[in-house]
C-alpha atoms as a PDB file:
ATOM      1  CA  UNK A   1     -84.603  34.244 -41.965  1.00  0.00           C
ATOM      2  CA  UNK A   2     -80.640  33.957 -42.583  1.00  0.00           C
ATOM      3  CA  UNK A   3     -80.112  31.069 -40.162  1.00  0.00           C
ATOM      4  CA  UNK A   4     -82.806  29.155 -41.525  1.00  0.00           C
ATOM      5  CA  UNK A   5     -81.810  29.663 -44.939  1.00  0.00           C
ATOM      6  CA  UNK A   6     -78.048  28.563 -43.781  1.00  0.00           C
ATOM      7  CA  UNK A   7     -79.231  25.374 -42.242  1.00  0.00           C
ATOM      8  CA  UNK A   8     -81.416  24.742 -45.210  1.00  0.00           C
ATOM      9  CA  UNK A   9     -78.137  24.551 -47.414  1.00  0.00           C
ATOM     10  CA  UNK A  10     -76.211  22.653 -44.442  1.00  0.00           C
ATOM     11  CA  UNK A  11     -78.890  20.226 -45.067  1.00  0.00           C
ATOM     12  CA  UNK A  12     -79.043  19.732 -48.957  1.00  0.00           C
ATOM     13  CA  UNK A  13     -74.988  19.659 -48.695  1.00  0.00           C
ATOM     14  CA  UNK A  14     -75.283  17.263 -46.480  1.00  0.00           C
ATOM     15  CA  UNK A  15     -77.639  15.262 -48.527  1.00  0.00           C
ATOM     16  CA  UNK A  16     -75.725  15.929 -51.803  1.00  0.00           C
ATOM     17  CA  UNK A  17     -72.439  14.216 -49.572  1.00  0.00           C
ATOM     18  CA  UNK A  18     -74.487  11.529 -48.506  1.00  0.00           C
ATOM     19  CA  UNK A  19     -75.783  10.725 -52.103  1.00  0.00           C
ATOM     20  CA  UNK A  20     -71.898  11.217 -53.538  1.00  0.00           C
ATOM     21  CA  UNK A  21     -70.627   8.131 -50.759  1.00  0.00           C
ATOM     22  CA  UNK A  22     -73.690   5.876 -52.040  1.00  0.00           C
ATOM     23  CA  UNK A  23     -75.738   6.217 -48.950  1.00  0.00           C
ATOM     24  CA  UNK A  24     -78.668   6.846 -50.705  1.00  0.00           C
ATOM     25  CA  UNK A  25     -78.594   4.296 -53.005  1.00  0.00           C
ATOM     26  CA  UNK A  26     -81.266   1.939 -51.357  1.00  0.00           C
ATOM     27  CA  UNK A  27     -83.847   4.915 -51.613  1.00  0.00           C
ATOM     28  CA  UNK A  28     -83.290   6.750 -54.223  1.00  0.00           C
ATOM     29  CA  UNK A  29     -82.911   3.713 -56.236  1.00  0.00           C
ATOM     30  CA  UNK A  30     -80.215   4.978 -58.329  1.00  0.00           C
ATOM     31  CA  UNK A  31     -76.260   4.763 -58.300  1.00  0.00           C
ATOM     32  CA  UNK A  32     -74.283   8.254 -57.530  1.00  0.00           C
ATOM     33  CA  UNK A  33     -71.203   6.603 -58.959  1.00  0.00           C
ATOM     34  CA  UNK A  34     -72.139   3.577 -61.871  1.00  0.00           C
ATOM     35  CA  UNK A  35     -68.520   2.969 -62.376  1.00  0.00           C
ATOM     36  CA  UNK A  36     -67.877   1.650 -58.839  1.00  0.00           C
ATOM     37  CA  UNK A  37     -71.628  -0.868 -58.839  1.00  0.00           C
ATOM     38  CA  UNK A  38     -70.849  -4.036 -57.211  1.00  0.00           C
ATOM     39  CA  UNK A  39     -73.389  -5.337 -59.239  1.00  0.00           C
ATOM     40  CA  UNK A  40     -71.466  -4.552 -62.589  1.00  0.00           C
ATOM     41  CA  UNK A  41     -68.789  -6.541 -60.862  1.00  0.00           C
ATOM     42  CA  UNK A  42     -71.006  -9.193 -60.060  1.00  0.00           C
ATOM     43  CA  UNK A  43     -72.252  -9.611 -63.232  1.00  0.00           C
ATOM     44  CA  UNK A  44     -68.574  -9.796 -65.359  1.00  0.00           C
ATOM     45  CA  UNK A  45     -67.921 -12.838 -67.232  1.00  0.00           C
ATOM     46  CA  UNK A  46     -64.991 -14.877 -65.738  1.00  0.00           C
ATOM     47  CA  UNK A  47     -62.699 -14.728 -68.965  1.00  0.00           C
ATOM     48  CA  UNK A  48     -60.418 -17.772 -68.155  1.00  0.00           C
ATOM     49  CA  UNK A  49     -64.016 -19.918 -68.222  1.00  0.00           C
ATOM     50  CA  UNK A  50     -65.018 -18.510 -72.185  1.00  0.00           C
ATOM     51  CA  UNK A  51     -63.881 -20.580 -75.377  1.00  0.00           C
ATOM     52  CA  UNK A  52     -64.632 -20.505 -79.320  1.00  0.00           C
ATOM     53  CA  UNK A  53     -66.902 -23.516 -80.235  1.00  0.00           C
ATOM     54  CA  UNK A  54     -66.013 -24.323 -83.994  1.00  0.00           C
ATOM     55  CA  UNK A  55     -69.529 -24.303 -86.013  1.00  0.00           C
ATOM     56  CA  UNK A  56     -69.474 -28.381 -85.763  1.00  0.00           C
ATOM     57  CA  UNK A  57     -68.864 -28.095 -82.379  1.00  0.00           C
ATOM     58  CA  UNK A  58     -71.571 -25.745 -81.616  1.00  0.00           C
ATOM     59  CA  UNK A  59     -73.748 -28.161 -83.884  1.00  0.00           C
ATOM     60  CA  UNK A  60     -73.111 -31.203 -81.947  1.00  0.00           C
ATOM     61  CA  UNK A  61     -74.037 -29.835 -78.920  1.00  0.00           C
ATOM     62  CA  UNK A  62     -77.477 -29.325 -80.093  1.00  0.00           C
ATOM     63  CA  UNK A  63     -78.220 -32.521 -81.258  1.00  0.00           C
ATOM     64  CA  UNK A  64     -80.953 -34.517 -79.646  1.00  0.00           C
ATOM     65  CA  UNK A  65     -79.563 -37.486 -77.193  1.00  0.00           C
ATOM     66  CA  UNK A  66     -80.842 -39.457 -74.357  1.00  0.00           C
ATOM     67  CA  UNK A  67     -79.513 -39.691 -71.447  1.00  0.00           C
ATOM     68  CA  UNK A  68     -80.067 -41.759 -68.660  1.00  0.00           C
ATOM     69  CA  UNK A  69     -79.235 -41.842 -64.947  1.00  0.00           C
ATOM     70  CA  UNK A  70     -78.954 -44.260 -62.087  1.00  0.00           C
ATOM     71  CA  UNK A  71     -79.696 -46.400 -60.955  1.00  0.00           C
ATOM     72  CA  UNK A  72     -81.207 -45.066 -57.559  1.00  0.00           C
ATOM     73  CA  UNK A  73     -81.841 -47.485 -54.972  1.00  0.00           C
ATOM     74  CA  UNK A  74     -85.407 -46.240 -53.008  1.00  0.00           C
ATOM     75  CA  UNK A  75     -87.572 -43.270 -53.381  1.00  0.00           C
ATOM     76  CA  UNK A  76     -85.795 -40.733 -51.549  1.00  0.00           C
ATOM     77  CA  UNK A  77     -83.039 -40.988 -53.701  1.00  0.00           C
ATOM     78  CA  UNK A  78     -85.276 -40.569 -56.925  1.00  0.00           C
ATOM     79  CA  UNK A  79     -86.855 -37.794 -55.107  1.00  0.00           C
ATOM     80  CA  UNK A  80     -83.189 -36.240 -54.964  1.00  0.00           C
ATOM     81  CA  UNK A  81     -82.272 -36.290 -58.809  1.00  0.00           C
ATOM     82  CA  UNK A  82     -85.621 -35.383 -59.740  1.00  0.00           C
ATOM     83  CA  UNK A  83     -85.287 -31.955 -57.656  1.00  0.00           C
ATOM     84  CA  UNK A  84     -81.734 -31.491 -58.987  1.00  0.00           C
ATOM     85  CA  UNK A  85     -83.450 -31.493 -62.445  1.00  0.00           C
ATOM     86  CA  UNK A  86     -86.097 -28.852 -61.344  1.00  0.00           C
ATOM     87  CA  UNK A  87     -83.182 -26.846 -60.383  1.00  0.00           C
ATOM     88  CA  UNK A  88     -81.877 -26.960 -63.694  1.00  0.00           C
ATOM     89  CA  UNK A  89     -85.169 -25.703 -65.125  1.00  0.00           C
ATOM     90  CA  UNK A  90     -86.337 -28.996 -66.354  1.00  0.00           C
ATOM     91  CA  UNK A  91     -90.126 -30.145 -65.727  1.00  0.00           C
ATOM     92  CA  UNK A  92     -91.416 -33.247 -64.753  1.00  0.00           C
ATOM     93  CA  UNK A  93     -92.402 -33.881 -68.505  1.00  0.00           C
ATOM     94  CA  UNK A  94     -88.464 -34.155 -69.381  1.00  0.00           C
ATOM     95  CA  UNK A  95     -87.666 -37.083 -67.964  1.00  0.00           C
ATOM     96  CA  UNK A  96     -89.127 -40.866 -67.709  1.00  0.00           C
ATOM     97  CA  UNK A  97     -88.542 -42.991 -64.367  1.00  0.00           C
ATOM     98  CA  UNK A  98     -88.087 -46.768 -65.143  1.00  0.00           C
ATOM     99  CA  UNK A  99     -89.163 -48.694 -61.842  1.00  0.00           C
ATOM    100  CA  UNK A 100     -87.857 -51.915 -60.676  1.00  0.00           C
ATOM    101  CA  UNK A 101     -86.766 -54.388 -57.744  1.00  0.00           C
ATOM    102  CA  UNK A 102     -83.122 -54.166 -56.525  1.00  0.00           C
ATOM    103  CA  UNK A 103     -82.747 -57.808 -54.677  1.00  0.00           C
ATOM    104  CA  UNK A 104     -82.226 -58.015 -51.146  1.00  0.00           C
ATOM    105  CA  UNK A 105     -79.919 -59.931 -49.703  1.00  0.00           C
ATOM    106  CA  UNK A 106     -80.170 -63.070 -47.515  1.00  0.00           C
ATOM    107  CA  UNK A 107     -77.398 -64.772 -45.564  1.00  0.00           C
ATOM    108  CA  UNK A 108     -76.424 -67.753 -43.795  1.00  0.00           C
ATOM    109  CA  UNK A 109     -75.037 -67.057 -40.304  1.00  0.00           C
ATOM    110  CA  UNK A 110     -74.913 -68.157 -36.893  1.00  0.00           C
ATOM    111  CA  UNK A 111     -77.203 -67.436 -34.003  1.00  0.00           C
ATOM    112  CA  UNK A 112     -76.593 -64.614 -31.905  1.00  0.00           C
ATOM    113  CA  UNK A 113     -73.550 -65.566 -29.694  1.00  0.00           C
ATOM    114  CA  UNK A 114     -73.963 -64.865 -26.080  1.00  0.00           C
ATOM    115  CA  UNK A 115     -69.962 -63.838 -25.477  1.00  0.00           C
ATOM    116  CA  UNK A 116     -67.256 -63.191 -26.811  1.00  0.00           C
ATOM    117  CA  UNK A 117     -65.587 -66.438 -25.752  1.00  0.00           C
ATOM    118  CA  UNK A 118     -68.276 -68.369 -27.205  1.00  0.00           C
ATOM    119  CA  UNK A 119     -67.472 -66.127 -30.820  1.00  0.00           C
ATOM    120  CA  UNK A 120     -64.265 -66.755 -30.306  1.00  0.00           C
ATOM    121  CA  UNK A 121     -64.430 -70.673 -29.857  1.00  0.00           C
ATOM    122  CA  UNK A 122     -66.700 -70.490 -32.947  1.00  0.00           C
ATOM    123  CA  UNK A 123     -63.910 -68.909 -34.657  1.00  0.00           C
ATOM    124  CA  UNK A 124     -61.619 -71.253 -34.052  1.00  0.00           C
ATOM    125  CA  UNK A 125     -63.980 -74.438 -34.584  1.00  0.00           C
ATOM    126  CA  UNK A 126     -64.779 -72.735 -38.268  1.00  0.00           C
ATOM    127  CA  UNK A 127     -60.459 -72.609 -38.986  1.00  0.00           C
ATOM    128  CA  UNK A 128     -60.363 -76.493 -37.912  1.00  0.00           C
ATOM    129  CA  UNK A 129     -63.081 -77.189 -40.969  1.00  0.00           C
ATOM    130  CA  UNK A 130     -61.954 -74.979 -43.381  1.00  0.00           C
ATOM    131  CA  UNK A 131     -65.535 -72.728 -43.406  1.00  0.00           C
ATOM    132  CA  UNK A 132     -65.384 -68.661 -44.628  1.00  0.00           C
ATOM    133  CA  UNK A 133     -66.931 -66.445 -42.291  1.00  0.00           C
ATOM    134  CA  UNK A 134     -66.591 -62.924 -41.593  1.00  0.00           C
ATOM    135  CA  UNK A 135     -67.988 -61.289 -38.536  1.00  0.00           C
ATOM    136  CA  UNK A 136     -71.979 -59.998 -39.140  1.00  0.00           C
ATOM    137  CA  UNK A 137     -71.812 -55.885 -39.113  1.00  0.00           C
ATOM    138  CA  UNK A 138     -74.986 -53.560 -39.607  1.00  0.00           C
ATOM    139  CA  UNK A 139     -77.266 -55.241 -37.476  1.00  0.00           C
ATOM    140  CA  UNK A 140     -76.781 -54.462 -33.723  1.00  0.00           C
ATOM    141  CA  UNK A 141     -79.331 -56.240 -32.894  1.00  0.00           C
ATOM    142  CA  UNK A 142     -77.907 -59.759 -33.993  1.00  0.00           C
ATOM    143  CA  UNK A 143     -74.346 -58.903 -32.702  1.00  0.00           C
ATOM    144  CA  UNK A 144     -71.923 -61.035 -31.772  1.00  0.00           C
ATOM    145  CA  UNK A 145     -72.520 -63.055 -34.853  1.00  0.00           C
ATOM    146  CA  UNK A 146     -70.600 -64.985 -37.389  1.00  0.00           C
ATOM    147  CA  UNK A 147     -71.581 -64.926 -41.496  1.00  0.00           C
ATOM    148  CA  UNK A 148     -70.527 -67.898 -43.584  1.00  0.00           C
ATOM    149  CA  UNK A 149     -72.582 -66.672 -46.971  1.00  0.00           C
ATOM    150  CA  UNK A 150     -74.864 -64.182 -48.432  1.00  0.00           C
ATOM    151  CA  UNK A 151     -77.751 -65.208 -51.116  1.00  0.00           C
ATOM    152  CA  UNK A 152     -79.785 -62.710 -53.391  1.00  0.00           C
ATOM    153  CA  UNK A 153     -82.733 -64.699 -52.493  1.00  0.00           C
ATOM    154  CA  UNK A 154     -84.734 -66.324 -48.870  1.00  0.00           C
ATOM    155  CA  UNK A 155     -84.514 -69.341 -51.438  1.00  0.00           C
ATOM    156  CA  UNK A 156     -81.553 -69.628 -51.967  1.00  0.00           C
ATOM    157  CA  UNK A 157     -80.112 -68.929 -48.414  1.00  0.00           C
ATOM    158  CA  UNK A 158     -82.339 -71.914 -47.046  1.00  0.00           C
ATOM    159  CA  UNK A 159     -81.283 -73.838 -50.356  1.00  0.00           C
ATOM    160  CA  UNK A 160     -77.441 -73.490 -48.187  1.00  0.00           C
ATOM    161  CA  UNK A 161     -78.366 -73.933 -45.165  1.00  0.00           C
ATOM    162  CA  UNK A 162     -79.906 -77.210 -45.911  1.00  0.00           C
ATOM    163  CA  UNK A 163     -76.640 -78.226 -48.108  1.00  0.00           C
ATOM    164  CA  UNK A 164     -74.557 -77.229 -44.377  1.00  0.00           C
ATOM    165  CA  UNK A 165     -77.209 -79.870 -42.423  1.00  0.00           C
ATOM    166  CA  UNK A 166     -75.365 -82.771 -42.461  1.00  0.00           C
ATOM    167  CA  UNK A 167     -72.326 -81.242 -40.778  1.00  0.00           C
ATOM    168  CA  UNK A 168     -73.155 -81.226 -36.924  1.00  0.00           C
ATOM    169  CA  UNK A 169     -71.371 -79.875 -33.995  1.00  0.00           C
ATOM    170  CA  UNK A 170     -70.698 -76.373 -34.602  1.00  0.00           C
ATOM    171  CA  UNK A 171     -72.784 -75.674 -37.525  1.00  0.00           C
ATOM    172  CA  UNK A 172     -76.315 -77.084 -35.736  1.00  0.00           C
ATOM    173  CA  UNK A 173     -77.068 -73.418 -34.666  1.00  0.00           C
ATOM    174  CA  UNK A 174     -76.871 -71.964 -38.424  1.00  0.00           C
ATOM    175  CA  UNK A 175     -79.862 -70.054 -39.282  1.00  0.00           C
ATOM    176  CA  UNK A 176     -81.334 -67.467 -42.453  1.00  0.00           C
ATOM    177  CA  UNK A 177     -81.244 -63.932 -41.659  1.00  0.00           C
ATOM    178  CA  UNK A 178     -82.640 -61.131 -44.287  1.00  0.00           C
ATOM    179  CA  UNK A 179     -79.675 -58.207 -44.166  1.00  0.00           C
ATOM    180  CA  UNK A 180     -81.764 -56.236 -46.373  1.00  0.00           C
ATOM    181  CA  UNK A 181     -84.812 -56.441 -47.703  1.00  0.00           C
ATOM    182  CA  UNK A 182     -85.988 -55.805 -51.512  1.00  0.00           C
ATOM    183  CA  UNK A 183     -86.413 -52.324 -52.175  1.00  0.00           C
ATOM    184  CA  UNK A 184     -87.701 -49.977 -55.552  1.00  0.00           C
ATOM    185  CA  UNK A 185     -84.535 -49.639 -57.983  1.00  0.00           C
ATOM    186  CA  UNK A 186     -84.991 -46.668 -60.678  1.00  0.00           C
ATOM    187  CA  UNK A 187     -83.573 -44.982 -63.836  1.00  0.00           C
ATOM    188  CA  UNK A 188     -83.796 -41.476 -64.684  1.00  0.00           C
ATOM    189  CA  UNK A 189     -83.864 -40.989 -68.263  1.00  0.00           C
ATOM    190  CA  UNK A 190     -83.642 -37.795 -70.406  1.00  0.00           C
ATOM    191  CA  UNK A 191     -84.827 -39.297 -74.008  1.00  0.00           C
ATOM    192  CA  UNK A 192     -84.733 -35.450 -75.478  1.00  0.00           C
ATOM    193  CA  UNK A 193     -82.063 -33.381 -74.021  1.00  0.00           C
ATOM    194  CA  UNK A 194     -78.870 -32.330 -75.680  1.00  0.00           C
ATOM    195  CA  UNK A 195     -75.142 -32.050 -75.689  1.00  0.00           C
ATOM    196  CA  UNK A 196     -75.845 -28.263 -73.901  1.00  0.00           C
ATOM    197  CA  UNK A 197     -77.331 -30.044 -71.315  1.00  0.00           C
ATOM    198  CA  UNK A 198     -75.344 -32.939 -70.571  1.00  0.00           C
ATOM    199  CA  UNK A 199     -72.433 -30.397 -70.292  1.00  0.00           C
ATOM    200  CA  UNK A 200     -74.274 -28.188 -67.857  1.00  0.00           C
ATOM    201  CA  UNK A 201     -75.090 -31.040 -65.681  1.00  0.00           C
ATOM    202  CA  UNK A 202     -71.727 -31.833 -65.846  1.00  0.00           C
ATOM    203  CA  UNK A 203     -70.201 -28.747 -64.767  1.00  0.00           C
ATOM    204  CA  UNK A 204     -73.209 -28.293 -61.961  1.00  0.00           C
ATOM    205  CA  UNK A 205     -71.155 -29.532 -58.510  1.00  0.00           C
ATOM    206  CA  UNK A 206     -74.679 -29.918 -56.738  1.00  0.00           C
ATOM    207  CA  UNK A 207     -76.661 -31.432 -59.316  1.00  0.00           C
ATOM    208  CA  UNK A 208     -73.655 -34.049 -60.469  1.00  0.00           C
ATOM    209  CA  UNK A 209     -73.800 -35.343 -56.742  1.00  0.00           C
ATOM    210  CA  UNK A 210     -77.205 -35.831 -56.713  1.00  0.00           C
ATOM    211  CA  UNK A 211     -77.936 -37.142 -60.650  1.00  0.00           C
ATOM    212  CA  UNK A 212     -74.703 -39.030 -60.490  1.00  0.00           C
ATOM    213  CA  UNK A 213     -72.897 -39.744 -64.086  1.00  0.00           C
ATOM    214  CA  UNK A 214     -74.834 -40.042 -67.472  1.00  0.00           C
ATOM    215  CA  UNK A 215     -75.040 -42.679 -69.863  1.00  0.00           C
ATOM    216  CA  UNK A 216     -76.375 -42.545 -72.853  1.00  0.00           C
ATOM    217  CA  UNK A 217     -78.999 -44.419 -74.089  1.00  0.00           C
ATOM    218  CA  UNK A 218     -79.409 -45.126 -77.973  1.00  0.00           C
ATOM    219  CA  UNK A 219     -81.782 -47.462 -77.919  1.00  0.00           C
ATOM    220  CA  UNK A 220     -84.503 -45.589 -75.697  1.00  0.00           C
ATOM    221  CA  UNK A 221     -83.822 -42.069 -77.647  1.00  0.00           C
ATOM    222  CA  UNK A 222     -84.481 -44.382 -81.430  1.00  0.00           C
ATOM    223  CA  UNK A 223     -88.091 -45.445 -79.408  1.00  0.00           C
ATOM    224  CA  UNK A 224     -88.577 -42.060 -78.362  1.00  0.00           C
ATOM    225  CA  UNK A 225     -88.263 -40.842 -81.949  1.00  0.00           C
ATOM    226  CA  UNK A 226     -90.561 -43.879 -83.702  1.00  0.00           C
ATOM    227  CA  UNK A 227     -92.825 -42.912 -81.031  1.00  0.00           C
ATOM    228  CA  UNK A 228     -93.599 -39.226 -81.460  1.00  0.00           C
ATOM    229  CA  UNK A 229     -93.117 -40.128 -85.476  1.00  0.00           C
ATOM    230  CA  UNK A 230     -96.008 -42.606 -84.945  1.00  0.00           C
ATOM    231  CA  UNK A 231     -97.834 -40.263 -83.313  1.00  0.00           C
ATOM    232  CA  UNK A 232     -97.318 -37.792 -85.154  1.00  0.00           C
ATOM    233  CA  UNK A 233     -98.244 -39.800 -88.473  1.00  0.00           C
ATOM    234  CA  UNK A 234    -101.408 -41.270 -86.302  1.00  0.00           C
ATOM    235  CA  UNK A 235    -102.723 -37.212 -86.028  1.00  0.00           C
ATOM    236  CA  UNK A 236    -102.841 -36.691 -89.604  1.00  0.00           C
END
């Protein structure tokens, strides 16, 4: 009977020690020492970072604006701001995507050269008559090649080649060749957020990269407003 009573309080010793060093923490669910919680620690306001708004500071931070990001060439990169948004706690019903056609670009260049002693006697020949070109780069493909101009259009690059026609020799090989082809161009636009939120995107690292820079757009948030005031006029 003694020795089991003397391990019985070797045990809830040992228990009390174990709850005194935080052991216990994860299953008792409480703290044996509050004033040491990492979490407290965690959770303490970086003083350096706080300031005083004045009152008209405060107020202008709250007033309505639009803002307005981009543009984004392709989807993916839409995709990209959008979910930087979401992060910020923003739904899809915040923002308005304005969808167009970024150009692609045409150019006038030679044919694929079969050396590079036949690039470099092109070279040369194109220093004798006085003609720009700069060597063709993205397209492995097409490479060794030589670039005398680039065009926003197919029409207009054939408009140049057929101006270059009349010069022979050296310049009978010229062809059009599409360096990139016309892709989805979009804007972002905020037309109801706020000064508070223009600031937090701005001090966001992640969602700065991905959004980009703001502008603001007066013209779209004055729409915005005649809008819901129609509506709103329209209900009654």
């Amino acid at each position: 009977m003694l020795r089991t009573l003397v391990a019985l309080l070797l045990l809830v010793n040992a228990l009390f020690f174990a709850w005194t060093q935080g052991w216990l923490d994860p299953i008792t669910g409480s703290h044996a020492n509050s004033s040491r919680e990492p979490q407290r620690m965690q959770l303490e306001q970086q003083r350096e970072r706080l300031s005083i708004l004045s009152p008209q500071a405060a107020t202008a931070l709250q007033q309505p604006v639009c803002l307005e990001f981009g543009p984004y060439a392709g989807d993916e990169s839409l995709r990209s701001a959008q979910a930087a948004l979401e992060r910020l706690g923003l739904t899809p019903v915040a923002w308005q995507v304005d969808t167009g056609e970024q150009p692609g670009v045409w150019a006038v260049a030679t044919a694929k050269l079969e050396s590079r002693e036949q690039l470099s006697r092109k070279e040369e020949a194109f220093k004798r008559l006085k003609i720009d070109f700069e060597p063709l780069s993205g397209k492995p493909d097409e490479q060794p090649s030589l670039l005398l101009s680039r065009h926003p259009s197919e029409a207009a690059a054939k408009a140049a080649l057929e101006g270059r026609r009349p010069l022979r020799g050296e310049l009978r090989d010229l062809r059009v060749l599409q360096l990139q082809a016309p892709q989805p161009r979009h804007l972002l636009r905020l037309p109801t957020a706020n000064g508070l939120l223009a600031r937090q995107i701005s001090e966001n690292r992640e969602a700065g990269k991905a959004l980009g820079s703001a502008k603001t757009c007066v013209a779209a948030a004055a729409a915005a407003t005649a809008a819901a005031a129609a509506s709103s006029a329209a209900s009654r």
